[in-house]
PDB file of N, CA and C in Angstrom:
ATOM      1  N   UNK A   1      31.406 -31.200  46.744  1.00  0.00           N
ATOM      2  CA  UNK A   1      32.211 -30.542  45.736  1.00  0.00           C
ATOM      3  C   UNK A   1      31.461 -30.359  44.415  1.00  0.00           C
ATOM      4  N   UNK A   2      30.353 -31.330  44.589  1.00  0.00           N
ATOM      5  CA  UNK A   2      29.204 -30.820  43.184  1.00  0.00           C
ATOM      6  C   UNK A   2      28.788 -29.524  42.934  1.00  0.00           C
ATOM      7  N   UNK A   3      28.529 -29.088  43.921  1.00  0.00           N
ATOM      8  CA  UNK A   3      28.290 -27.897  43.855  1.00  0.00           C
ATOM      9  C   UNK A   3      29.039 -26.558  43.337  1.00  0.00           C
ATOM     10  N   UNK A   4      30.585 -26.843  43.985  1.00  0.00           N
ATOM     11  CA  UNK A   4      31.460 -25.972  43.104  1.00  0.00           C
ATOM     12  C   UNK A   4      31.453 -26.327  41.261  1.00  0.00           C
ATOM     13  N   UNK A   5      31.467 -27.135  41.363  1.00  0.00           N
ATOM     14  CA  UNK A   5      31.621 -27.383  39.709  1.00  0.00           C
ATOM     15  C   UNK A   5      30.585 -26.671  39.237  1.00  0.00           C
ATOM     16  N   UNK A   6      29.545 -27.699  39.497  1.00  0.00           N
ATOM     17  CA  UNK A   6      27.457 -26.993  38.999  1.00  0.00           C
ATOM     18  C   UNK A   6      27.910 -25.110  39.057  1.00  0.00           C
ATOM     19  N   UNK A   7      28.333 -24.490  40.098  1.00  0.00           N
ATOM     20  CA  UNK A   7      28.594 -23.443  39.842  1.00  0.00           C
ATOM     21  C   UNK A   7      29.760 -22.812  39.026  1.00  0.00           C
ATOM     22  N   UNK A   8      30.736 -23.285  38.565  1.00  0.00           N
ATOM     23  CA  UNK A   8      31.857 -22.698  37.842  1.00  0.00           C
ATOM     24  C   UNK A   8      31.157 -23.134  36.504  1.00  0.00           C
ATOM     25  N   UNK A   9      30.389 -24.135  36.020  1.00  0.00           N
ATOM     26  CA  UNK A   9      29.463 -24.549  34.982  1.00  0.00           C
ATOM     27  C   UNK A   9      28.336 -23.227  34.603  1.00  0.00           C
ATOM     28  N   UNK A  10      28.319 -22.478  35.392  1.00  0.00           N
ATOM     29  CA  UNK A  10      26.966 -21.715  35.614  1.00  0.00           C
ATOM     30  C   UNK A  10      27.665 -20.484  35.207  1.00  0.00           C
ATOM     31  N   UNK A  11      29.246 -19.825  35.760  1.00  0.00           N
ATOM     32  CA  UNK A  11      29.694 -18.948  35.557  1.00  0.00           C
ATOM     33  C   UNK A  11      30.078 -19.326  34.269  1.00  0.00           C
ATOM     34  N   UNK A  12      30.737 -20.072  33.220  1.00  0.00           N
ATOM     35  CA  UNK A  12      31.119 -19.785  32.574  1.00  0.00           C
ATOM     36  C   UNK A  12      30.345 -20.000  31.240  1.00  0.00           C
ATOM     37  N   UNK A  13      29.056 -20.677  31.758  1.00  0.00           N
ATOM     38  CA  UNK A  13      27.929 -20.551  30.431  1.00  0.00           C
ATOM     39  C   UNK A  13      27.252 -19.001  31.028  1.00  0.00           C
ATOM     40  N   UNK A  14      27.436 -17.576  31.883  1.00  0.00           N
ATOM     41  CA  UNK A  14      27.044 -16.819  31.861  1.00  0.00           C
ATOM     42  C   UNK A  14      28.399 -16.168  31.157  1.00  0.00           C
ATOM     43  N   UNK A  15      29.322 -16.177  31.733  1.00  0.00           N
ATOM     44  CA  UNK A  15      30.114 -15.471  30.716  1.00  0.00           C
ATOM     45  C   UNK A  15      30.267 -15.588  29.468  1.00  0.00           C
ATOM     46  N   UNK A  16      29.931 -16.854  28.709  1.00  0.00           N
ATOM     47  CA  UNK A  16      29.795 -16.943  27.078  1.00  0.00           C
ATOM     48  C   UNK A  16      28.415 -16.273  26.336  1.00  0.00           C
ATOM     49  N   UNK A  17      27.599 -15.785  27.307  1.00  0.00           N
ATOM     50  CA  UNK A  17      26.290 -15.361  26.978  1.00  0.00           C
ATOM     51  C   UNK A  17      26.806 -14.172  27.629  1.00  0.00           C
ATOM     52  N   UNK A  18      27.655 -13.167  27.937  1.00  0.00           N
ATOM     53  CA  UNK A  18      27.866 -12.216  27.868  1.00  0.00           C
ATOM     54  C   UNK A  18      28.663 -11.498  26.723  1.00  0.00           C
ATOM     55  N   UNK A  19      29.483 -12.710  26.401  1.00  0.00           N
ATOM     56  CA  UNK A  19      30.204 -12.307  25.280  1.00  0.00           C
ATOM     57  C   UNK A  19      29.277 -12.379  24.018  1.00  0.00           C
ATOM     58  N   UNK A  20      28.462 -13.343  23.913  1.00  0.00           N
ATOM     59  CA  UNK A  20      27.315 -13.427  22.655  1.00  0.00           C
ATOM     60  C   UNK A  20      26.783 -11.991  22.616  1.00  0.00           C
ATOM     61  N   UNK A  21      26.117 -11.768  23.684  1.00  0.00           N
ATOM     62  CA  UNK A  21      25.672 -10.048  23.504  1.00  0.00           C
ATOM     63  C   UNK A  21      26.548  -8.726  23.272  1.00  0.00           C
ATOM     64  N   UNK A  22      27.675  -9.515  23.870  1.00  0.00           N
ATOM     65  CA  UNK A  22      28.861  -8.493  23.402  1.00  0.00           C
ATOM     66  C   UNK A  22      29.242  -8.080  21.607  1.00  0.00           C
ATOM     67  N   UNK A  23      28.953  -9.515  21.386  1.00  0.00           N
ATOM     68  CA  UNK A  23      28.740  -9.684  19.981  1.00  0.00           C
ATOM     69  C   UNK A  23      28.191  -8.531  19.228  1.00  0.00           C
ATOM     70  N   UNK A  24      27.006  -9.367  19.466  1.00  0.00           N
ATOM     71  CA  UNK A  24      25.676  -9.145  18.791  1.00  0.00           C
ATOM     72  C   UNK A  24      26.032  -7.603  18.944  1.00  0.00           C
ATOM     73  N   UNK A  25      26.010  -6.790  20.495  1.00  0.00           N
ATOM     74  CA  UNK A  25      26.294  -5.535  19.835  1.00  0.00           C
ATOM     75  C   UNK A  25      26.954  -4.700  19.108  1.00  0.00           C
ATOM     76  N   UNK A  26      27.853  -5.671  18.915  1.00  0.00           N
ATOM     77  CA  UNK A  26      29.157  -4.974  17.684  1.00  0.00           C
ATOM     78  C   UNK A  26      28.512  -5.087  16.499  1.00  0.00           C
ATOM     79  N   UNK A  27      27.498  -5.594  16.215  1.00  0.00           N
ATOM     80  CA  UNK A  27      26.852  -5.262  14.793  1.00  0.00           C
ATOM     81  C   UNK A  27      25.827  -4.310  14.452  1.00  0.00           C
ATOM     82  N   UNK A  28      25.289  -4.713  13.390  1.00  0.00           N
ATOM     83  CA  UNK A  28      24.341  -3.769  12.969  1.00  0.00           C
ATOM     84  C   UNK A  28      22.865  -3.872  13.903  1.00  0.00           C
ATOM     85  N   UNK A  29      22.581  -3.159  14.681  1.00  0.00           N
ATOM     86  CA  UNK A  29      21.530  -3.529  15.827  1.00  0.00           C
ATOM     87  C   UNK A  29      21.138  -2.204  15.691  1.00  0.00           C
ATOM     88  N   UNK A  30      20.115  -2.065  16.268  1.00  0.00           N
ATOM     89  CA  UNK A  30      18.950  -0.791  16.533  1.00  0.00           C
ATOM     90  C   UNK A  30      19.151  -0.517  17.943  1.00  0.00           C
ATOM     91  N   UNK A  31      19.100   0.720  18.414  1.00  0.00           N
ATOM     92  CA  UNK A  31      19.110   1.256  19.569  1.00  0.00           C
ATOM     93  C   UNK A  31      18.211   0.623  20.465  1.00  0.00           C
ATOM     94  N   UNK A  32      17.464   0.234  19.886  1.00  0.00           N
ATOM     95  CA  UNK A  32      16.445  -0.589  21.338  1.00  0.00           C
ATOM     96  C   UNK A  32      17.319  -2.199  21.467  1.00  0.00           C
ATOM     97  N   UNK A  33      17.650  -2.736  20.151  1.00  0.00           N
ATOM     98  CA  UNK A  33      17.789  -3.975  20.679  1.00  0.00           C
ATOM     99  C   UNK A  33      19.190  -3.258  21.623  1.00  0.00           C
ATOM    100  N   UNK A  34      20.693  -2.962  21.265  1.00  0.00           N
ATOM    101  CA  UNK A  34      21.567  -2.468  21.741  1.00  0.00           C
ATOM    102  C   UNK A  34      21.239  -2.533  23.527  1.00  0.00           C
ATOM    103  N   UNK A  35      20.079  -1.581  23.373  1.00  0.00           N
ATOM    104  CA  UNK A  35      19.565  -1.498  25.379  1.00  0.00           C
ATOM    105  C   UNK A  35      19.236  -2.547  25.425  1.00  0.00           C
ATOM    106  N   UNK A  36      18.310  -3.324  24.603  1.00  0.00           N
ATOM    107  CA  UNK A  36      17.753  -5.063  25.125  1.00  0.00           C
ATOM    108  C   UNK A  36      19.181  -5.617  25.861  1.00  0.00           C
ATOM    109  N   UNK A  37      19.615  -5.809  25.172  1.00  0.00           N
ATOM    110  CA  UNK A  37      20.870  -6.330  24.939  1.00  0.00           C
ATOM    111  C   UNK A  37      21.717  -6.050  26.374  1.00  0.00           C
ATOM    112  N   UNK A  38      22.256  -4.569  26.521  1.00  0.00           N
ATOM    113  CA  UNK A  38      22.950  -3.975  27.391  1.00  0.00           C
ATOM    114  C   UNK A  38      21.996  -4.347  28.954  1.00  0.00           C
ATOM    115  N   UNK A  39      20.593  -4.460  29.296  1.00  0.00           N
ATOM    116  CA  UNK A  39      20.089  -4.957  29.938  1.00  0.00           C
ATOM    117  C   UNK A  39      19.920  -6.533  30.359  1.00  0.00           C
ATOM    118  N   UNK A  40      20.278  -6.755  29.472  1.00  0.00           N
ATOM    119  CA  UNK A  40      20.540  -8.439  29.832  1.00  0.00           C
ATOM    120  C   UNK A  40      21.928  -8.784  29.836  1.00  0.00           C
ATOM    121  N   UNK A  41      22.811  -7.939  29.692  1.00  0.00           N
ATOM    122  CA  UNK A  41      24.318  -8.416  30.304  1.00  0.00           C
ATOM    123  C   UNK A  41      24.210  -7.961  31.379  1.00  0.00           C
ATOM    124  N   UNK A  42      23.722  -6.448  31.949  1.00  0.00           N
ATOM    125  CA  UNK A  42      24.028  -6.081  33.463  1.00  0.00           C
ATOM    126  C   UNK A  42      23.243  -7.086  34.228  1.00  0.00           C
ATOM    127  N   UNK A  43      22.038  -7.556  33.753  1.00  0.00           N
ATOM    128  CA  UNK A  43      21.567  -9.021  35.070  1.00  0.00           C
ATOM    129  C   UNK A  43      22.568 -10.288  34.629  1.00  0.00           C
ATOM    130  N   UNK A  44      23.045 -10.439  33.811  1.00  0.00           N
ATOM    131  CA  UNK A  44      24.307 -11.277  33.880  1.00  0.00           C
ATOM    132  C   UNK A  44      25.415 -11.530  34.573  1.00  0.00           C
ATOM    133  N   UNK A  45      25.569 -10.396  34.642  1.00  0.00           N
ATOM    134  CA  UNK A  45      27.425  -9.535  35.353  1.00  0.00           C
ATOM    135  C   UNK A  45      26.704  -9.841  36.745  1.00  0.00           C
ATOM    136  N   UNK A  46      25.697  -9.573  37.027  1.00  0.00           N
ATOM    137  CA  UNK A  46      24.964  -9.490  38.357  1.00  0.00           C
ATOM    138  C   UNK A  46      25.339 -10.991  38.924  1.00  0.00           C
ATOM    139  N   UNK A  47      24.537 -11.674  38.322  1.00  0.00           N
ATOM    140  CA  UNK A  47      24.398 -13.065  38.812  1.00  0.00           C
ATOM    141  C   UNK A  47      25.803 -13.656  38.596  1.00  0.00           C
ATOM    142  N   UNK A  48      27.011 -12.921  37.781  1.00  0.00           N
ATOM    143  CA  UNK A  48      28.412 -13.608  38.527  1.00  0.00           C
ATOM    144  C   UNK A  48      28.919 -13.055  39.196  1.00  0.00           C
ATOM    145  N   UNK A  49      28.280 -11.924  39.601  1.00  0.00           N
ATOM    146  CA  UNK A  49      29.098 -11.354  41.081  1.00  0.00           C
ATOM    147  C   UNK A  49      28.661 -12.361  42.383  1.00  0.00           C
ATOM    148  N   UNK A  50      27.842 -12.299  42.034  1.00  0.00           N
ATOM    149  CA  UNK A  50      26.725 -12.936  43.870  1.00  0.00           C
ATOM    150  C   UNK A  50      27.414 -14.219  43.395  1.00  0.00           C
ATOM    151  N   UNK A  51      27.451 -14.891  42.557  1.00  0.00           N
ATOM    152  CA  UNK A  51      27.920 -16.395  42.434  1.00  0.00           C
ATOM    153  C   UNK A  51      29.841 -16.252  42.711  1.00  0.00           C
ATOM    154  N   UNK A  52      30.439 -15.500  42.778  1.00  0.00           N
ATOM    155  CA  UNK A  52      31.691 -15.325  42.358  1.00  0.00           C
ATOM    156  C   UNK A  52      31.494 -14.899  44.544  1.00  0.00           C
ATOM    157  N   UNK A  53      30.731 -14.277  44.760  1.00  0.00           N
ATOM    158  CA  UNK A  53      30.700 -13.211  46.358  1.00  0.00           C
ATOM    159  C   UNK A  53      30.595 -15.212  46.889  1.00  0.00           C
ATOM    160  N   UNK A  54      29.667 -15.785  46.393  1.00  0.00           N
ATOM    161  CA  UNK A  54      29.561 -16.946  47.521  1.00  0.00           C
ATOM    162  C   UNK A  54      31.068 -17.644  47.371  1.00  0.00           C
ATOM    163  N   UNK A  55      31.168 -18.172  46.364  1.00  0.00           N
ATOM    164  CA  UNK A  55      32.306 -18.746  46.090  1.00  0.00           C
ATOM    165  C   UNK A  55      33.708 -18.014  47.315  1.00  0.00           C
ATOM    166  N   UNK A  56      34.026 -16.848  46.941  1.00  0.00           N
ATOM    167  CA  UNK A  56      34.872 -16.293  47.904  1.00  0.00           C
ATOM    168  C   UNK A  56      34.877 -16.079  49.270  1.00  0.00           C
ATOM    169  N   UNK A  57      33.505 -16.398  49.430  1.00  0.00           N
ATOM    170  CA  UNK A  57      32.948 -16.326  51.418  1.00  0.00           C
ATOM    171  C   UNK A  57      33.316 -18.113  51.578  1.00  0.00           C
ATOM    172  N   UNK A  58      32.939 -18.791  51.132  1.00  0.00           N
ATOM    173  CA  UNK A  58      33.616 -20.415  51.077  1.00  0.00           C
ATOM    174  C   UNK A  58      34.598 -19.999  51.360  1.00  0.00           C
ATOM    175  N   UNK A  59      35.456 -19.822  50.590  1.00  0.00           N
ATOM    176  CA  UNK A  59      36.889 -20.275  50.450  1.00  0.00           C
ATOM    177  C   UNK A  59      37.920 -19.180  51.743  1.00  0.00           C
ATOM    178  N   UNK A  60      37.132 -18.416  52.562  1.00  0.00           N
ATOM    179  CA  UNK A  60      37.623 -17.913  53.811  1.00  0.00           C
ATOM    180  C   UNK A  60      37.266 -18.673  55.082  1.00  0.00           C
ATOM    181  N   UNK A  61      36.480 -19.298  54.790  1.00  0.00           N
ATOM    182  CA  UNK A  61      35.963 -20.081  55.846  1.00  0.00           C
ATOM    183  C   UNK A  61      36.722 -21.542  55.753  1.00  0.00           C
ATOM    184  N   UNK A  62      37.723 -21.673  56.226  1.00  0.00           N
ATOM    185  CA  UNK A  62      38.383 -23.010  56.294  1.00  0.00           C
ATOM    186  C   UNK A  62      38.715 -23.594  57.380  1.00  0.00           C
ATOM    187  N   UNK A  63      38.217 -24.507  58.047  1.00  0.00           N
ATOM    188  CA  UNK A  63      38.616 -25.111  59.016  1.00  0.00           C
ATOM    189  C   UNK A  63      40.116 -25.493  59.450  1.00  0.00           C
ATOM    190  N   UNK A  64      40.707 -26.210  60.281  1.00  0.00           N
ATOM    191  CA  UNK A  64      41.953 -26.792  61.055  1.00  0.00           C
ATOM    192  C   UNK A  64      42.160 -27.482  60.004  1.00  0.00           C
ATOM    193  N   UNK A  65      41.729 -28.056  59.289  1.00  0.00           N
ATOM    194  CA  UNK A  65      42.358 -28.993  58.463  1.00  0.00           C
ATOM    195  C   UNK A  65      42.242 -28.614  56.885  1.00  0.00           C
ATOM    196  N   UNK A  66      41.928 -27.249  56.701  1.00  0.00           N
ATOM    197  CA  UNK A  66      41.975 -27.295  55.252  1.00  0.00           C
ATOM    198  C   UNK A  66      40.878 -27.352  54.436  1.00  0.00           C
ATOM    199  N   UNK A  67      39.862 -27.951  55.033  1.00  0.00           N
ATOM    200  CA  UNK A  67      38.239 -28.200  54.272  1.00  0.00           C
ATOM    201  C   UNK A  67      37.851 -27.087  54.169  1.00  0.00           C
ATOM    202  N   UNK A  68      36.893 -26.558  53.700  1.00  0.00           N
ATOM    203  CA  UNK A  68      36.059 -25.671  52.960  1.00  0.00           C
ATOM    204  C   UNK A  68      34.814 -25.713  54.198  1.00  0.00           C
ATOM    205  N   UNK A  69      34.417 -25.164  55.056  1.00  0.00           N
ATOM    206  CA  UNK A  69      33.175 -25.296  56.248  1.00  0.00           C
ATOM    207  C   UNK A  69      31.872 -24.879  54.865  1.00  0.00           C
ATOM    208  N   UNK A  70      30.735 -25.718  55.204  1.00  0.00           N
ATOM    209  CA  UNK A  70      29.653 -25.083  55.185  1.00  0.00           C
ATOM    210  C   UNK A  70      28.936 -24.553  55.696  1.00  0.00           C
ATOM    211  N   UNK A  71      28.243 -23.159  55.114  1.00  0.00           N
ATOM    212  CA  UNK A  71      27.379 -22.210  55.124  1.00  0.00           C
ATOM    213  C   UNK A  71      25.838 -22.675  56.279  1.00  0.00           C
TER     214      UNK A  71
END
């Protein structure tokens, strides 16, 4: 079950670093940083999909009794 946590730990320090850039672009920024920026949330969003895709392939896979099978 470490593992779920270590990962919901992982999603939600990526989602606060999505919102930081979300930030940051609401201010006064230059068109390049803006793309810096907009490029490092889409590999963000990325890495909580695939983390969010495993999570949901777990949680279909449940045995007779309710457990969670591993992969």
């Amino acid at each position: 079950m470490g593992d779920t946590t270590e990962k919901r730990e992982q999603l939600e320090d990526l989602f606060a670093e999505i919102e930081e850039l979300l930030e940051h672009m609401q201010g006064d920024v230059s068109l390049d940083e803006a793309f810096a920026d907009y490029e490092k949330g889409i590999r963000k969003l990325k890495l909580c999909n695939e983390q969010i895709e495993q999570i949901e392939k777990k949680m279909m896979v449940l045995n007779e009794q309710g457990e969670i099978e591993e992969f």
